[in-house]
N, C-alpha and C. Protein backbone atom coordinates (compact mmCIF):
# COMPACT_ATOMS: atom_id res chain seq x y z
N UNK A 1 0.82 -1.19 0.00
CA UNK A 1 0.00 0.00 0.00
C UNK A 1 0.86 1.26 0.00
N UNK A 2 2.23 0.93 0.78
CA UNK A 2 2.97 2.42 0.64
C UNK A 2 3.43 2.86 -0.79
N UNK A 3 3.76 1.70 -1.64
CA UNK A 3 4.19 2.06 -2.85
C UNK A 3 3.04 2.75 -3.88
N UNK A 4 2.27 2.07 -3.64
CA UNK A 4 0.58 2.86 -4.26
C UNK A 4 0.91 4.28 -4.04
N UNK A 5 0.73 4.56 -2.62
CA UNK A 5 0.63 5.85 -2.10
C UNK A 5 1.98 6.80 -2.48
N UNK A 6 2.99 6.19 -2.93
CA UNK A 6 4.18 6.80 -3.86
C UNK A 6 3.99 7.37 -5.11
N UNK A 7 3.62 6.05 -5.31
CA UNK A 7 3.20 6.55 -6.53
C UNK A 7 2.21 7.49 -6.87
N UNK A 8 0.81 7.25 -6.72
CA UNK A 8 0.20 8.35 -6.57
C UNK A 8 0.46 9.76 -6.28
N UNK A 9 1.29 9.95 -5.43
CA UNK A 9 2.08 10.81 -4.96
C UNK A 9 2.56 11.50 -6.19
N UNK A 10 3.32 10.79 -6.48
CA UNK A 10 4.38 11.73 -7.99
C UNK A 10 3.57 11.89 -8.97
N UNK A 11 2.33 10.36 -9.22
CA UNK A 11 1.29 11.29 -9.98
C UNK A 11 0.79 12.55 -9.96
N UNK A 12 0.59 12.50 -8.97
CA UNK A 12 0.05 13.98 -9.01
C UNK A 12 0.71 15.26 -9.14
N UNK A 13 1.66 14.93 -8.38
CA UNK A 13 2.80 16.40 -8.74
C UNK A 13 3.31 16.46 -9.90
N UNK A 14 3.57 15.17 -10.86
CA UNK A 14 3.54 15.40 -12.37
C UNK A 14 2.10 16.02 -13.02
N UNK A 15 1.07 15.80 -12.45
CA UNK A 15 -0.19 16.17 -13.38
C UNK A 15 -0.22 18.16 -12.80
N UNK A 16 0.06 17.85 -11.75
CA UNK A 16 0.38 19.66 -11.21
C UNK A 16 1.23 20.17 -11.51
N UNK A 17 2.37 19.49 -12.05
CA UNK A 17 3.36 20.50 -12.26
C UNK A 17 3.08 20.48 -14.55
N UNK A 18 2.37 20.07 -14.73
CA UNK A 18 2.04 19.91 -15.77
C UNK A 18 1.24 21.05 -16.41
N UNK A 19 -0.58 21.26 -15.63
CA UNK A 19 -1.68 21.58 -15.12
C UNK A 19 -0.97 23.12 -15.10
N UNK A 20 0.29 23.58 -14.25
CA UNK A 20 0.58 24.84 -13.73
C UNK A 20 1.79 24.96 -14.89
N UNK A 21 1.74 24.34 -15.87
CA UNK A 21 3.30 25.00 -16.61
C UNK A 21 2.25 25.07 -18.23
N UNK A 22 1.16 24.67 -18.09
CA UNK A 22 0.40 24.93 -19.43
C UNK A 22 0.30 25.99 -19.56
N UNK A 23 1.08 26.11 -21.45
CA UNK A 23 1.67 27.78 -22.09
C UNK A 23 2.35 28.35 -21.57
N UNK A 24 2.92 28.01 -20.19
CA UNK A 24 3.67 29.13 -19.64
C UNK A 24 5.18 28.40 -19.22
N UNK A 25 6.15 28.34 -20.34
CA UNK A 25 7.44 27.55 -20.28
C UNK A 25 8.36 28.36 -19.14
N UNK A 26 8.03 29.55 -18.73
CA UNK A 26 8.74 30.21 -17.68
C UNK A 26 8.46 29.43 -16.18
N UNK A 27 7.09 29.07 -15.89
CA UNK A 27 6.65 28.66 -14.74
C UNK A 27 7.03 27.39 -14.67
N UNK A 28 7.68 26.60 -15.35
CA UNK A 28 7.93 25.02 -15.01
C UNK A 28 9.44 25.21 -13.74
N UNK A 29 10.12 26.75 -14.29
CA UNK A 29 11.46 26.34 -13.09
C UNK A 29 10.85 26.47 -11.85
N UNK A 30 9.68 26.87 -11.73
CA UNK A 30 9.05 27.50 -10.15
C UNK A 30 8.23 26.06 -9.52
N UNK A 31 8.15 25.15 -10.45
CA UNK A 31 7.40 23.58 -10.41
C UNK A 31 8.61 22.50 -9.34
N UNK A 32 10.14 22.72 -9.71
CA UNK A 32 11.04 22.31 -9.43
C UNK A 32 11.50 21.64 -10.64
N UNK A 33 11.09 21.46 -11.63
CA UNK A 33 11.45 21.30 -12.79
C UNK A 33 11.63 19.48 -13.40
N UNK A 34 10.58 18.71 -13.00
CA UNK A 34 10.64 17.60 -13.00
C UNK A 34 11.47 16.78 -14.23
N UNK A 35 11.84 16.03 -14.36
CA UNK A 35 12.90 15.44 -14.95
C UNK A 35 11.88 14.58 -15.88
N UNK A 36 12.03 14.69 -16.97
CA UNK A 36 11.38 13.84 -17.85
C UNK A 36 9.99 13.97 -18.43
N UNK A 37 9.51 15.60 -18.08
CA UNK A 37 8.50 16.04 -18.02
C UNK A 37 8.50 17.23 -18.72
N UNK A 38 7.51 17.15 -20.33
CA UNK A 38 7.41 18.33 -21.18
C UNK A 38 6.71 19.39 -20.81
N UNK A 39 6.88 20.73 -20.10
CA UNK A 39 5.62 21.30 -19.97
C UNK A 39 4.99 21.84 -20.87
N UNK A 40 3.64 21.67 -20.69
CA UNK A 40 2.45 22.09 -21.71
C UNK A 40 1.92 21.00 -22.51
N UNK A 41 3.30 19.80 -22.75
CA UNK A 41 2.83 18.73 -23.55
C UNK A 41 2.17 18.07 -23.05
N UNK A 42 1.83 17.91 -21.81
CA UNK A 42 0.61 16.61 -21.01
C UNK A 42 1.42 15.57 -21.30
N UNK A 43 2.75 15.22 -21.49
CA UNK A 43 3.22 13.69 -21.56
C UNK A 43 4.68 13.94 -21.04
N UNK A 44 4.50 12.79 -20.41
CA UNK A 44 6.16 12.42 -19.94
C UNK A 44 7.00 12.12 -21.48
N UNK A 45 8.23 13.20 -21.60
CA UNK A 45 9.00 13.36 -22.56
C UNK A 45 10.26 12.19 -22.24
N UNK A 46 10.78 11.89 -21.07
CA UNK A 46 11.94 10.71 -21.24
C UNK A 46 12.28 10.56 -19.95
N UNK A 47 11.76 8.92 -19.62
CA UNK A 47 11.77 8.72 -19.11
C UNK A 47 12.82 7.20 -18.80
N UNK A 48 14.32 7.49 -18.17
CA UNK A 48 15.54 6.70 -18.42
C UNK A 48 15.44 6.00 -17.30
N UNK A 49 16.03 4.90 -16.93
CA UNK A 49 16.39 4.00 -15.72
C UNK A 49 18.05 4.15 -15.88
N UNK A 50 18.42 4.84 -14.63
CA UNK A 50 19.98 4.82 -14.19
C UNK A 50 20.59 3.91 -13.54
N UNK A 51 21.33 2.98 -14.53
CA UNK A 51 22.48 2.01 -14.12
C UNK A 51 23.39 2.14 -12.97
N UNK A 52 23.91 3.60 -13.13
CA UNK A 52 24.85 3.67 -12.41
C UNK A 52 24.25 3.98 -11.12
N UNK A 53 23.15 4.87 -10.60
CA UNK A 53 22.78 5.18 -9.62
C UNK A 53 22.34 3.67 -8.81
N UNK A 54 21.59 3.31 -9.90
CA UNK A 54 21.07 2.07 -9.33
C UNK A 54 22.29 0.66 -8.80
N UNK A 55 23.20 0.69 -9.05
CA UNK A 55 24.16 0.00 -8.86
C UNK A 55 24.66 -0.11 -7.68
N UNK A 56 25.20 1.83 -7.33
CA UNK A 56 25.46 2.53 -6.47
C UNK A 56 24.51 1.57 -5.28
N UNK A 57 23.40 2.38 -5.06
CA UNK A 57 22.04 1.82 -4.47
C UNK A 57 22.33 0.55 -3.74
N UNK A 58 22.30 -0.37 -5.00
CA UNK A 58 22.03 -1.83 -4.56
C UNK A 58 23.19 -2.05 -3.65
N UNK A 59 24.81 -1.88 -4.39
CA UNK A 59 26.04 -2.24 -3.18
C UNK A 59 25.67 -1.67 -1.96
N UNK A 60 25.02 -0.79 -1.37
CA UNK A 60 24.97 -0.02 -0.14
C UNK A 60 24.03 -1.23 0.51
N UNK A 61 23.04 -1.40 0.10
CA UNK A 61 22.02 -2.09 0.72
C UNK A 61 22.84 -3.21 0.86
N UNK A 62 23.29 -3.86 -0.04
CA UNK A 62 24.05 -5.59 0.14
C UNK A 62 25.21 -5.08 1.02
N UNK A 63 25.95 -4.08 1.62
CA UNK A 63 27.30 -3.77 2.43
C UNK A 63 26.51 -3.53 3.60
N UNK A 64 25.16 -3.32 3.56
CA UNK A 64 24.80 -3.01 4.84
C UNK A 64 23.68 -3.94 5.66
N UNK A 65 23.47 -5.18 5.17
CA UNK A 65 23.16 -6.44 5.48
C UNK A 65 24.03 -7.47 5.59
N UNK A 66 24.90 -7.45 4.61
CA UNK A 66 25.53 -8.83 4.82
C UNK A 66 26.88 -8.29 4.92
N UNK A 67 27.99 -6.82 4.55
CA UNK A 67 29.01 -6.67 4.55
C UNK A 67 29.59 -6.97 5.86
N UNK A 68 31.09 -7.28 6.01
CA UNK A 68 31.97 -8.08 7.10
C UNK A 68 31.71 -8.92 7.72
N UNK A 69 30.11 -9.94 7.43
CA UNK A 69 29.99 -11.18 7.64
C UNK A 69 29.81 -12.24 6.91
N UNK A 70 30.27 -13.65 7.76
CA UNK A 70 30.76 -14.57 6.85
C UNK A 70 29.36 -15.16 7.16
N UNK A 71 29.16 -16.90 5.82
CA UNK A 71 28.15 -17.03 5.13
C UNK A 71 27.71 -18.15 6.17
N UNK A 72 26.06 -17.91 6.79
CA UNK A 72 25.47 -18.40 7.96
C UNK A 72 24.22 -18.96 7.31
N UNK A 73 24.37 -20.00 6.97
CA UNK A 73 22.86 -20.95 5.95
C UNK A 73 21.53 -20.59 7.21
N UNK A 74 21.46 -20.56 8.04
CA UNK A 74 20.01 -20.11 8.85
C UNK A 74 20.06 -18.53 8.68
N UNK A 75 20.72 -17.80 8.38
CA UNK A 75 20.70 -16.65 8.27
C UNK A 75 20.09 -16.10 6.52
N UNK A 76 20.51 -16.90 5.80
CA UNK A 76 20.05 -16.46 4.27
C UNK A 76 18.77 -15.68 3.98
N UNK A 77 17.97 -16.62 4.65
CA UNK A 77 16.82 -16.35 3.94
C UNK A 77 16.63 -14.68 4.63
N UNK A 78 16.77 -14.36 5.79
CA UNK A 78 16.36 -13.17 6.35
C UNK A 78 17.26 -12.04 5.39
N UNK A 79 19.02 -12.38 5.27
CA UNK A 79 19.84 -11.89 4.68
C UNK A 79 19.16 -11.53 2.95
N UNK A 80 18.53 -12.26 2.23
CA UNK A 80 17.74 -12.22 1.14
C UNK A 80 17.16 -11.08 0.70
N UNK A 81 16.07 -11.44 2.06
CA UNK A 81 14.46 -10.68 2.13
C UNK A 81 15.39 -9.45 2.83
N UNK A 82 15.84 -8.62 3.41
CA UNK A 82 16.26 -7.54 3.74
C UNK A 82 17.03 -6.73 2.57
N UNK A 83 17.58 -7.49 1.88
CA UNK A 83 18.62 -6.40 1.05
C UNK A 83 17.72 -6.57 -0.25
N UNK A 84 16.04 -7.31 -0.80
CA UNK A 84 15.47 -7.23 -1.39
C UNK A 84 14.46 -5.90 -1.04
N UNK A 85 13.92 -5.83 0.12
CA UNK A 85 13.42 -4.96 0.64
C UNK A 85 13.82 -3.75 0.56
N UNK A 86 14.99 -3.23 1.38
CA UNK A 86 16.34 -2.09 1.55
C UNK A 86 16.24 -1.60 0.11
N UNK A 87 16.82 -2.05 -0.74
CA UNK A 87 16.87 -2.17 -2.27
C UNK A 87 15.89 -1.58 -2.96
N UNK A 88 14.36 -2.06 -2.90
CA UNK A 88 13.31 -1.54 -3.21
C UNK A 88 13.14 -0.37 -2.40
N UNK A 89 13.28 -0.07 -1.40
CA UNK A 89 12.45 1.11 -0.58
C UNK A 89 13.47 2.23 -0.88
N UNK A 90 14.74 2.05 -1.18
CA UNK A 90 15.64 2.88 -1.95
C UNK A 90 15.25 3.27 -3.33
N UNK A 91 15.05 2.91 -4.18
CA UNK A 91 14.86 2.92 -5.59
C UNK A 91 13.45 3.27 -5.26
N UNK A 92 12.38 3.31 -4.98
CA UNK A 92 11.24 3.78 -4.75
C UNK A 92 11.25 5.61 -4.25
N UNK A 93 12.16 5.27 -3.48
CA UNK A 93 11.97 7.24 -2.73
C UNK A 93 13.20 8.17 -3.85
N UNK A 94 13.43 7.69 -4.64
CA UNK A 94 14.05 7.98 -5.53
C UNK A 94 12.74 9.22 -6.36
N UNK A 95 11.76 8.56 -6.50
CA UNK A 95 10.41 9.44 -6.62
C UNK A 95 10.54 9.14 -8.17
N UNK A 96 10.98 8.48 -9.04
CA UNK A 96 10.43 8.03 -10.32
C UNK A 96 10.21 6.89 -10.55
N UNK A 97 9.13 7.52 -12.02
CA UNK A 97 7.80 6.41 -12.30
C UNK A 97 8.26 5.51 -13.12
N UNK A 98 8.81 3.92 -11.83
CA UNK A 98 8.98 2.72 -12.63
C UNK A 98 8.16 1.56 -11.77
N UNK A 99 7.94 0.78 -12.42
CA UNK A 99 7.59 -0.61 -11.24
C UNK A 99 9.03 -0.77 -10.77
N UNK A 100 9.36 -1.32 -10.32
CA UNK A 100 10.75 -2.18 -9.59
C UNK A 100 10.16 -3.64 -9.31
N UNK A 101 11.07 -4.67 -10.13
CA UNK A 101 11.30 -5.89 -9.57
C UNK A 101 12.56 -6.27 -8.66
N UNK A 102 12.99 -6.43 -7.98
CA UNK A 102 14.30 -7.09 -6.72
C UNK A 102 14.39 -8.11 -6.47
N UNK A 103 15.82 -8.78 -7.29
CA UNK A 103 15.64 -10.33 -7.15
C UNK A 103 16.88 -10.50 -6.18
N UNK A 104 17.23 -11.35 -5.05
CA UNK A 104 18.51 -11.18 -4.77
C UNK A 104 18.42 -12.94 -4.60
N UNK A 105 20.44 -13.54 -5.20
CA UNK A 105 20.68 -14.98 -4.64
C UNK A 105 21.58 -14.66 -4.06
N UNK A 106 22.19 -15.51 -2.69
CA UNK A 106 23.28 -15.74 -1.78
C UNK A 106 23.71 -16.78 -2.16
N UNK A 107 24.56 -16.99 -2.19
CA UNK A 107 25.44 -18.68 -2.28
C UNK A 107 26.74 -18.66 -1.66
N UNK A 108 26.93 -19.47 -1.06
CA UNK A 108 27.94 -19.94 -0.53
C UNK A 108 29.57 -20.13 -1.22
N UNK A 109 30.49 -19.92 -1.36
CA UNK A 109 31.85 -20.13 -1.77
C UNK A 109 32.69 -21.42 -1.30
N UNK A 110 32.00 -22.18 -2.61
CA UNK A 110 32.50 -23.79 -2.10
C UNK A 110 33.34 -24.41 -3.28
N UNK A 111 33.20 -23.95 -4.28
CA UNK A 111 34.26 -23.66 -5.69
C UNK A 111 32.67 -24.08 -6.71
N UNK A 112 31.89 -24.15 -6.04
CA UNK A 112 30.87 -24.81 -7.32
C UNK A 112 30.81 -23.72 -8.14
N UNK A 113 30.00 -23.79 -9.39
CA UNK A 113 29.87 -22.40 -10.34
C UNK A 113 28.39 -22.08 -10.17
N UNK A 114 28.66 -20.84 -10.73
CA UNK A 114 26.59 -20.09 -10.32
C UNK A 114 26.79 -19.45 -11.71
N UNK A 115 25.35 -19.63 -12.25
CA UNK A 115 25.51 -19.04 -13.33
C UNK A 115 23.54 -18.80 -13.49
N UNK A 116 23.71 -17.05 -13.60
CA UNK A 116 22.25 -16.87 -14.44
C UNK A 116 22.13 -15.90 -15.36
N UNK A 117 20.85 -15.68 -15.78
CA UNK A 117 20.79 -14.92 -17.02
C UNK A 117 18.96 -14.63 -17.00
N UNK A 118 19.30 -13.41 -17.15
CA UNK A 118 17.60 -12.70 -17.48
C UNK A 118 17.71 -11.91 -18.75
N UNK A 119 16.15 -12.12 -19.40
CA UNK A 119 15.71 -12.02 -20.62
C UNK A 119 14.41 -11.07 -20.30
N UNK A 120 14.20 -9.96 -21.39
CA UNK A 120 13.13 -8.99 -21.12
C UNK A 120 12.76 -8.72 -22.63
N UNK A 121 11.50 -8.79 -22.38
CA UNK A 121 10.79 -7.96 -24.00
C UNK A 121 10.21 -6.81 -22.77
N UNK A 122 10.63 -6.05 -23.44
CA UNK A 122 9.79 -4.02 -22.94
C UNK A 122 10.79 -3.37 -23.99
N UNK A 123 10.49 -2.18 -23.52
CA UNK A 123 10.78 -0.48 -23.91
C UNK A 123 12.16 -0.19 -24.15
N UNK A 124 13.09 -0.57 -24.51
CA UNK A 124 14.62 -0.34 -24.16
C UNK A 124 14.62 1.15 -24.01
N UNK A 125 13.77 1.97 -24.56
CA UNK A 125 14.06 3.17 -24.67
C UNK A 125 13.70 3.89 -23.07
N UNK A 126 13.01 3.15 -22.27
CA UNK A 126 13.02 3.71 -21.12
C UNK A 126 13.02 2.66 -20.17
N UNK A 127 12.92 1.45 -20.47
CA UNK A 127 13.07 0.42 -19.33
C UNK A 127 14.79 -0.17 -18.89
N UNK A 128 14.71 -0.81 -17.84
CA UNK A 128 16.17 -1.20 -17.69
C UNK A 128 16.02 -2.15 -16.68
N UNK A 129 17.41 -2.35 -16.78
CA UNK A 129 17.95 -3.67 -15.97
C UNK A 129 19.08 -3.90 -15.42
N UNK A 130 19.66 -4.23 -14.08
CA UNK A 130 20.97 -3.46 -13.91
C UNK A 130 20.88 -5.11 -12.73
N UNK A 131 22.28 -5.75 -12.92
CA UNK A 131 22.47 -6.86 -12.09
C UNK A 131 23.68 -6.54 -11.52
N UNK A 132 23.79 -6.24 -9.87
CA UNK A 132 25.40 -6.56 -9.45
C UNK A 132 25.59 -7.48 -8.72
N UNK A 133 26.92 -7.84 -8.47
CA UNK A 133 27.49 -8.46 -7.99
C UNK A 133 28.52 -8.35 -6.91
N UNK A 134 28.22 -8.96 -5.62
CA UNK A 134 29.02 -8.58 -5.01
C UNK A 134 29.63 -10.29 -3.88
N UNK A 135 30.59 -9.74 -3.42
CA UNK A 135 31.41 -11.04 -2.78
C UNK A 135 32.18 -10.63 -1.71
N UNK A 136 32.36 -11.44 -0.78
CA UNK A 136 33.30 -11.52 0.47
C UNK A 136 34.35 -12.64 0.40
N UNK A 137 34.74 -12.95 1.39
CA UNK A 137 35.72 -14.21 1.05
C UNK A 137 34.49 -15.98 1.82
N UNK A 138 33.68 -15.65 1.80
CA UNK A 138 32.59 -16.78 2.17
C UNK A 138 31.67 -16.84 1.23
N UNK A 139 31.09 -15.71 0.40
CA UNK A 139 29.79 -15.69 -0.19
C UNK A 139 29.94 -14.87 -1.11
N UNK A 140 29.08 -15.37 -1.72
CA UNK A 140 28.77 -14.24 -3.24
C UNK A 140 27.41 -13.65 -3.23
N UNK A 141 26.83 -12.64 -4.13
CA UNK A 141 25.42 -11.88 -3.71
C UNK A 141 25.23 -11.72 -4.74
N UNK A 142 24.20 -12.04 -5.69
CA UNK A 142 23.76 -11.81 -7.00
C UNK A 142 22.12 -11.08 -7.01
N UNK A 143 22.27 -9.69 -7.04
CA UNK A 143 21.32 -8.65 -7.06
C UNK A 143 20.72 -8.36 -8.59
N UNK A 144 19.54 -8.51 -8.55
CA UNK A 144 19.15 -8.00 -10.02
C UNK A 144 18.11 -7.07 -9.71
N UNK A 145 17.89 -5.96 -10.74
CA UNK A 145 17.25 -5.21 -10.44
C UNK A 145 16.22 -5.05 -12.08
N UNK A 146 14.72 -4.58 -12.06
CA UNK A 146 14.62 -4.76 -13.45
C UNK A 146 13.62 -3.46 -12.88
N UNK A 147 13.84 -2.50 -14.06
CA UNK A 147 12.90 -1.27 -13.98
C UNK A 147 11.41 -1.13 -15.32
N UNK A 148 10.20 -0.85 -14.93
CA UNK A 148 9.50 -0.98 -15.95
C UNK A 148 8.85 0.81 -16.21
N UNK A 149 9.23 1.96 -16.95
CA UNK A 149 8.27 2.71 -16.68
C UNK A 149 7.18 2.32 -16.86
N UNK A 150 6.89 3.38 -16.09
CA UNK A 150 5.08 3.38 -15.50
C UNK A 150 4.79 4.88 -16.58
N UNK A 151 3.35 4.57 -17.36
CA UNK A 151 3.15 5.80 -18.13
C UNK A 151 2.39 6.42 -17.58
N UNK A 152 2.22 8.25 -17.16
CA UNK A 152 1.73 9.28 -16.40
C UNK A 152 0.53 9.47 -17.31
C-alpha cells in the first residue's frame, strides 16, 4: 500500500506541475522542474532508468546487510528478504515512475559455479535492468534489479 501511495504521490505532482506549466514555459522552473517532463505537452518526454545510480544503491544495501559477515545458511533467507526490501524502498523514494522488480541470490563459496541470465521484451528506450554483484571471502550476492516505466 505504501508504494501505491508513492506513486500516486508523484502522480500527481507530475499532473500539477504539468496543469501549472500549461503555455507558460517560464513557470515550469518554479514547479522544481521535474525530470522527464514536457511542460504544456501533457506527456512524460523521457523517461531513463539509471544504471549507475542504481548499482550505487544496490552495493549499499548488500554492504549493509551482509558486509563483514561470513556465510550463515540459517541466516540467508532473512539476509535475502532484507537487502530485497532495503533495495526496493531505496529505488522507490528515488520518486520516479517505474515498477521495480528485486531479485537477490546468496550462495555460498564452495568452488561450485553459479551461473544466471535474465531475458526482457519491454521499452529499451526507457526500461532497464541493472544486475550486481558482489562477494566476500565466504559468499557471493547476486542482485538484479529490473525497472519498468510506468506511463503518467
Amino acid at each position: 500500500m505504501t508504494n501505491l501511495r508513492c506513486w500516486l504521490t508523484h502522480r500527481d505532482a507530475v499532473v500539477s506541475y504539468l496543469e501549472a506549466a500549461e503555455g507558460d514555459e517560464e513557470s515550469a522552473g518554479e514547479h522544481g522542474g521535474l525530470e522527464g517532463v514536457s511542460p504544456g505537452s501533457g506527456t512524460v518526454a523521457c523517461v531513463i532508468f539509471n544504471v549507475d545510480e542504481t548499482n550505487i544503491t544496490v552495493k549499499e544495501c548488500i554492504e549493509g546487510v551482509i558486509g563483514g559477515t561470513d556465510y550463515d545458511q540459517s541466516k540467508v533467507n532473512q539476509w535475502t528478504a532484507s537487502i530485497v526490501e532495503h533495495s526496493l524502498t531505496h529505488l522507490v523514494k528515488q520518486g520516479r515512475p517505474f515498477k521495480f522488480i528485486v531479485n537477490c541470490s546468496i550462495m555460498q563459496k564452495t568452488g561450485a559455479g553459479l551461473h544466471t541470465a535474465n531475458s526482457c521484451y519491454w521499452d529499451t528506450a526507457t526500461d532497464g535492468s541493472c544486475t550486481v554483484r558482489w562477494e566476500n571471502r565466504t559468499m557471493y550476492c547476486v542482485v538484479s534489479v529490473f525497472a519498468v516505466a510506468v506511463a503518467l
